[in-house]
Protein backbone atom coordinates (compact mmCIF):
# COMPACT_ATOMS: atom_id res chain seq x y z
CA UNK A 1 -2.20 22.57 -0.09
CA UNK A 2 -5.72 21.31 0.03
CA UNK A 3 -4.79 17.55 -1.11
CA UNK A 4 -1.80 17.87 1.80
CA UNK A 5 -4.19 18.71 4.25
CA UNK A 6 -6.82 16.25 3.32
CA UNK A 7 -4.54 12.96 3.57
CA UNK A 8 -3.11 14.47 7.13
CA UNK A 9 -6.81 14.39 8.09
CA UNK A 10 -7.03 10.91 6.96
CA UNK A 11 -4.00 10.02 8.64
CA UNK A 12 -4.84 11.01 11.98
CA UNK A 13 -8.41 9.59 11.67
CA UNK A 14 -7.00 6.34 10.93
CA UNK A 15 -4.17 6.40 13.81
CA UNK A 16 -7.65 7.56 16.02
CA UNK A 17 -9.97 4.99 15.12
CA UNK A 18 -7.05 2.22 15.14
CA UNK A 19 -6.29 3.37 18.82
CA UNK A 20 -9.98 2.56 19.50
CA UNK A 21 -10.43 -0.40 18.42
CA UNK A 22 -7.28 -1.41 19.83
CA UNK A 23 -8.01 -0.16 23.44
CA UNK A 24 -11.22 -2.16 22.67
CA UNK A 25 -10.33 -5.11 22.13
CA UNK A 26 -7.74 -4.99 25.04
CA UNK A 27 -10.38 -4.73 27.25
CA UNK A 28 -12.07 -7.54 25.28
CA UNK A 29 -9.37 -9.93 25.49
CA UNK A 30 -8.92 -8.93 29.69
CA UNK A 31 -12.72 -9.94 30.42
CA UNK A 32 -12.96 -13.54 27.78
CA UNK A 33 -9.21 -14.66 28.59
CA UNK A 34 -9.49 -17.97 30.50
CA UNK A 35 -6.45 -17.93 32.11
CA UNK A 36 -4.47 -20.09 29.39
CA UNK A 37 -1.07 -18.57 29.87
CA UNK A 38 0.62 -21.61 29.27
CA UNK A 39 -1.36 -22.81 25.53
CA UNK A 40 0.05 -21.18 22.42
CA UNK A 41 1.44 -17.86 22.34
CA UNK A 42 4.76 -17.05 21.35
CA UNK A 43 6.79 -16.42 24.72
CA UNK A 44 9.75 -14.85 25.55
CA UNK A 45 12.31 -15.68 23.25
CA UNK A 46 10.73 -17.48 20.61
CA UNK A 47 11.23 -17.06 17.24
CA UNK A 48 8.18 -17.52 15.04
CA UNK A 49 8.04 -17.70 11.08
CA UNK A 50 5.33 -17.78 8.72
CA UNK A 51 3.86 -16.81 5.25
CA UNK A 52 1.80 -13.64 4.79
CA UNK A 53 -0.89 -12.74 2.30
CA UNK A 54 -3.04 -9.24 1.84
CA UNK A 55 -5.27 -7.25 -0.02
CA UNK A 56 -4.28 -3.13 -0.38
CA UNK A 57 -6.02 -0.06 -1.31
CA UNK A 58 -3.36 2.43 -2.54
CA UNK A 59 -3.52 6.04 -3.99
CA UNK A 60 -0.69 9.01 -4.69
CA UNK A 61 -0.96 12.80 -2.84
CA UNK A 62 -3.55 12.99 -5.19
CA UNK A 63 -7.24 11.21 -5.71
CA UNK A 64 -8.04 8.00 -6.99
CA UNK A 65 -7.44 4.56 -5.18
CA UNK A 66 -6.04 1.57 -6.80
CA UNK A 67 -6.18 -2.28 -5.39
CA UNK A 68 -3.24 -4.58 -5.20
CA UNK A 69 -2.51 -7.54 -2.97
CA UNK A 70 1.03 -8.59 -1.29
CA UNK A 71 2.48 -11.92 -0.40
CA UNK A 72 5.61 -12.94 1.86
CA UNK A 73 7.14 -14.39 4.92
CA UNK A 74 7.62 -12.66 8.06
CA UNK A 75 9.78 -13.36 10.98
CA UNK A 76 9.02 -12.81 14.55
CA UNK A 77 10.87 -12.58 17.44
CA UNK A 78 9.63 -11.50 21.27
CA UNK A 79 12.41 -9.44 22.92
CA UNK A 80 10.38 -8.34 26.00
CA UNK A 81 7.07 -9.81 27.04
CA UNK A 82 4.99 -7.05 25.62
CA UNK A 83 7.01 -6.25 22.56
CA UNK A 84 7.92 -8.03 19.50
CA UNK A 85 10.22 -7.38 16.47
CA UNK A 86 9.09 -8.59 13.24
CA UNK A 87 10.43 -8.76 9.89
CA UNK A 88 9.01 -9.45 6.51
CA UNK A 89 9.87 -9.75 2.59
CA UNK A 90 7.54 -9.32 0.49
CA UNK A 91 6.06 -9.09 -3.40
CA UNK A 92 3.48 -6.06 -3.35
CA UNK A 93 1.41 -4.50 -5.90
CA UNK A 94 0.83 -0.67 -5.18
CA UNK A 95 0.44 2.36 -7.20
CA UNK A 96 -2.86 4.92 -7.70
CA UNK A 97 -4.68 6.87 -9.94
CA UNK A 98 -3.19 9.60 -11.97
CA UNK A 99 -4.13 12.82 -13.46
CA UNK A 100 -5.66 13.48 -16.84
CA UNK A 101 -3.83 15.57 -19.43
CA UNK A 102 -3.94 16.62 -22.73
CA UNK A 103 -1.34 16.84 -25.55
CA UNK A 104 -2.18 19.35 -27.93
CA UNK A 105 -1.51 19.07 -31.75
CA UNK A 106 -3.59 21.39 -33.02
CA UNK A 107 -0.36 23.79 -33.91
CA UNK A 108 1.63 21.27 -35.75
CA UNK A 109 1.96 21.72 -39.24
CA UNK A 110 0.12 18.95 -41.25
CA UNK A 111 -1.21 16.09 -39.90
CA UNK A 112 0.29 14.28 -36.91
CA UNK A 113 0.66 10.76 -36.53
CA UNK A 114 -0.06 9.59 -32.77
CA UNK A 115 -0.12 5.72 -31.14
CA UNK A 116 -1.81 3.37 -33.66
CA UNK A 117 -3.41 6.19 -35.34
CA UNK A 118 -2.31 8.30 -38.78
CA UNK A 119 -4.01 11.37 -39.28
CA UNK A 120 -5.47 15.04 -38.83
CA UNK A 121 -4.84 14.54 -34.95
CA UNK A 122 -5.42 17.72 -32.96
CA UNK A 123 -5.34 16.20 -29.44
CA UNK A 124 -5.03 13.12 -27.23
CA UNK A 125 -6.73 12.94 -24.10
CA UNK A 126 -5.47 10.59 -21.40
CA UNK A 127 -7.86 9.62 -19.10
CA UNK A 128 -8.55 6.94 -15.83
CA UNK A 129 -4.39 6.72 -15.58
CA UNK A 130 -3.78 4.02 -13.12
CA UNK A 131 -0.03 3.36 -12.19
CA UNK A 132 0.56 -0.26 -11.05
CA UNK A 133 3.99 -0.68 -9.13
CA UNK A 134 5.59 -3.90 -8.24
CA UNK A 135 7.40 -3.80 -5.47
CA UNK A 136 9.24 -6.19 -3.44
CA UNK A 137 8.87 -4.42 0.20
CA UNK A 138 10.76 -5.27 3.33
CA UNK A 139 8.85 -3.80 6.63
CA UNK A 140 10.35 -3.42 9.98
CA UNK A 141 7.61 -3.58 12.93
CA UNK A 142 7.45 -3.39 16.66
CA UNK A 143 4.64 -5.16 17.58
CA UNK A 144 2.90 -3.97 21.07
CA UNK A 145 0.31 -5.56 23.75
CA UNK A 146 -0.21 -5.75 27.40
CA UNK A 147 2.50 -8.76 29.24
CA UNK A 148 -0.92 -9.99 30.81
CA UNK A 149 -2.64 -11.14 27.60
CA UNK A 150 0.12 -13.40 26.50
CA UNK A 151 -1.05 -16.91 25.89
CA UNK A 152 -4.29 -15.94 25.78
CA UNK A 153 -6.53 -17.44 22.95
CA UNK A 154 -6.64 -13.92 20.85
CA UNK A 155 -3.75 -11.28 21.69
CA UNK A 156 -4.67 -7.73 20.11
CA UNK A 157 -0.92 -6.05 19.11
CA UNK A 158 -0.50 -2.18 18.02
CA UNK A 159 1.91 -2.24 15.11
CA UNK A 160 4.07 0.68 14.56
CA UNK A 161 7.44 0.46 12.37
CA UNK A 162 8.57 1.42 8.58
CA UNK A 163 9.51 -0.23 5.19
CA UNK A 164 12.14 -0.05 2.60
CA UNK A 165 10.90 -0.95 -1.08
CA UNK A 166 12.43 -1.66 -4.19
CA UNK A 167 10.02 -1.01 -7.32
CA UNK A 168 10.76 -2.95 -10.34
CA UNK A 169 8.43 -2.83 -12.97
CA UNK A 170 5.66 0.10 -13.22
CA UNK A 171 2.62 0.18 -15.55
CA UNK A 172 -0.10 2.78 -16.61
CA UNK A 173 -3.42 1.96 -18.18
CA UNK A 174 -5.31 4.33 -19.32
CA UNK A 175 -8.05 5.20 -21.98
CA UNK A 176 -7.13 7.60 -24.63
CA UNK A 177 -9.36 9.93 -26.59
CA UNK A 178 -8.49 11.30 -29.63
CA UNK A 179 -9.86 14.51 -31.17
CA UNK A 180 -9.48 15.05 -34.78
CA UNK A 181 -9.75 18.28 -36.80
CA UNK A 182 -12.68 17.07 -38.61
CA UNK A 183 -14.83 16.97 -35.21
CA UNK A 184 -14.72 13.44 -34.70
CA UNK A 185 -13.50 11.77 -32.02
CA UNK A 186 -12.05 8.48 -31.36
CA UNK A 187 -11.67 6.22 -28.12
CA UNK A 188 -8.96 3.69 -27.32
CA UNK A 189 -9.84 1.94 -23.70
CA UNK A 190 -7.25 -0.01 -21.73
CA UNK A 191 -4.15 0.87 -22.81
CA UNK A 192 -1.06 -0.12 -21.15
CA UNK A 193 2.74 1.26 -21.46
CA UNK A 194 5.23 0.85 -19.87
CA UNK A 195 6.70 3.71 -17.45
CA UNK A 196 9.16 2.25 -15.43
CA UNK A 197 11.50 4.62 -15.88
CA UNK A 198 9.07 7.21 -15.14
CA UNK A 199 9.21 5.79 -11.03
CA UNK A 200 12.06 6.18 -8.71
CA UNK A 201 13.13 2.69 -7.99
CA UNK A 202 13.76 3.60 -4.17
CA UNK A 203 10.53 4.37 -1.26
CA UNK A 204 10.90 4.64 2.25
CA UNK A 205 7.74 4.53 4.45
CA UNK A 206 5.96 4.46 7.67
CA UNK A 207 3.15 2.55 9.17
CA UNK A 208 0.79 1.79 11.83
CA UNK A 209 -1.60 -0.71 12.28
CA UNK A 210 -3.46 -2.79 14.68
CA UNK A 211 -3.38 -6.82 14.21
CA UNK A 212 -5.18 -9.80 16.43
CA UNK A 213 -3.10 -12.78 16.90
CA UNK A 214 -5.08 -16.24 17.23
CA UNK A 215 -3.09 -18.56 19.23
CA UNK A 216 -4.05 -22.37 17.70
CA UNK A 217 -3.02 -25.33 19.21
CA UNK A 218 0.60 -26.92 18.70
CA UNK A 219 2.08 -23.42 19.26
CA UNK A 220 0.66 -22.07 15.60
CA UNK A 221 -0.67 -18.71 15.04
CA UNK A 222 -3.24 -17.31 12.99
CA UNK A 223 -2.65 -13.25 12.53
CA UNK A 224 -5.40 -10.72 11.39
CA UNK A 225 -3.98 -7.47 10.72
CA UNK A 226 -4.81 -3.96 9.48
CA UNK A 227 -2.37 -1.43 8.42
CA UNK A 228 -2.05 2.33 7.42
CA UNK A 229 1.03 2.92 5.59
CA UNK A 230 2.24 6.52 4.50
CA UNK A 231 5.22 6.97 2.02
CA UNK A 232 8.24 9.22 2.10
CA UNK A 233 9.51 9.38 -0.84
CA UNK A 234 8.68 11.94 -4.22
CA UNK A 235 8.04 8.48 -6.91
CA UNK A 236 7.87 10.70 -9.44
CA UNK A 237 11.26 10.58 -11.65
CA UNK A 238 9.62 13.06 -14.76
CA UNK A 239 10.89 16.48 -13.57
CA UNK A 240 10.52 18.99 -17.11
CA UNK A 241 6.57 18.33 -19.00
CA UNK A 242 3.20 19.10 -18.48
CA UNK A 243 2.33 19.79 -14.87
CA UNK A 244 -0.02 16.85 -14.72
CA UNK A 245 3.10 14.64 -15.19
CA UNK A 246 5.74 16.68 -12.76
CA UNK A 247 4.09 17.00 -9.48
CA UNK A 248 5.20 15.11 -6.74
CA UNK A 249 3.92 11.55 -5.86
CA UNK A 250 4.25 10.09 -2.23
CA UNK A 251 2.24 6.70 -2.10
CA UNK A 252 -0.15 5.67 0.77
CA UNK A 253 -2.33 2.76 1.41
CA UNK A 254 -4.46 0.98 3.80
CA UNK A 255 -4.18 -3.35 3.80
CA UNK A 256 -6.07 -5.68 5.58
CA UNK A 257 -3.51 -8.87 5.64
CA UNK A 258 -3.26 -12.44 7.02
CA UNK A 259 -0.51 -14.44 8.44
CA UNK A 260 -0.32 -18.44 9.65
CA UNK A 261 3.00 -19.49 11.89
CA UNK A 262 4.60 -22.45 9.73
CA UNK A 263 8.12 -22.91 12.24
């Protein structure tokens, strides 16, 4: 209950401070705009596409952050003259940290023979688990300003909408310590396996963000955008072990991405 509370704290935080800056830089944008309603700026009924690139910090209901990085195309269209729908595909990297566990050998009869290792094994620790999904992610967003800022030469847009993603391929690396009955121990750093079929394939999630669009000249548009997203969906597809590998994993992250118009 404590790590539930903690990341709804988090959440609202970062839905307050994005309202903030956003209601900022509105009023920002209202005192510096020039008047150029009729330069750049996607207006009614345009469609806009472009590519998309992005850095993310990720983590489970649990801590530890992980970075990835996403790349894509969005498509944009205005339907009224303060909102916009846009679309994207895109390749993501996500995942977190995971918890440490133990398997104990010490009751086995003789001597137990464990990864790349023969011998009087008693234990393997795994420690720093870090799951790496790969995801290829397909967010729906309204995007939201004030009519009077269009065509301006920066329009700030609040960002609220949800994604579907498909995970692929997932990854852990982790150290592993071994104990042995002598005493001694023995550590094996960055190890990597395989756990794809430890993931649900399927995640639904929501998001809000704020983003800047920088209209350019010949009707291009350079995007700077920041983005909370909070996932749905229990990842975790081990449901009989240790508890360390059973409890229930809902992903979140916060990315900081960038977008250029191309059509």
């Amino acid at each position: 209950m404590k790590t539930k509370r903690t990341f709804k704290t988090k959440l609202y935080s970062i839905i307050f401070g994005l309202s903030m800056v956003f209601g900022f830089t509105v009023s920002f944008a209202q005192d510096q705009d020039t008047g150029g309603a009729t330069g750049g700026g996607i207006m009614g009924g345009d469609l806009a596409i472009g590519a998309k690139v992005g850095a993310n910090f990720n983590q489970f209901t649990q801590p530890g952050t992980s970075a990835g990085f996403s790349a894509g195309g969005y498509a944009r269209y205005q339907i009224l003259d303060f909102l916009e729908v846009q679309g994207e595909i895109a390749y993501s990297l996500q995942g977190g940290a995971r918890r440490e566990f133990t398997r104990d050998f010490s009751g086995l009869p003789g001597s137990g023979s464990v990864g790349v290792i023969d011998g009087p094994i008693s234990a393997v620790q795994y420690i720093n688990r870090n799951i790496v999904l790969s995801n290829i992610e397909v967010p729906i967003s309204a995007r939201l300003t004030l009519p009077e800022l269009n065509g301006g030469a920066m329009v700030p847009k609040f960002i609220v909408g949800g994604s579907y993603s498909y995970n692929f391929a997932a990854f852990e690396l982790n150290d592993q310590m071994y104990y042995f009955n002598d005493g001694t121990q023995f550590l094996l750093s960055d190890r990597q396996e395989n756990v794809t079929s430890d993931y649900y394939h399927h995640n639904l999630s929501g998001h809000v963000g704020f983003a800047l669009d920088f209209n350019l000249e010949n009707d291009k548009v350079f995007t700077m955008e920041f983005k909370y997203r909070q996932g749905f969906t229990n990842l975790n597809a081990i449901y009989l072990g240790l508890p360390e590998l059973t409890e229930r994993l809902r992903s979140s992250g916060f990315s900081v991405n960038f977008s250029y118009r191309i059509l």
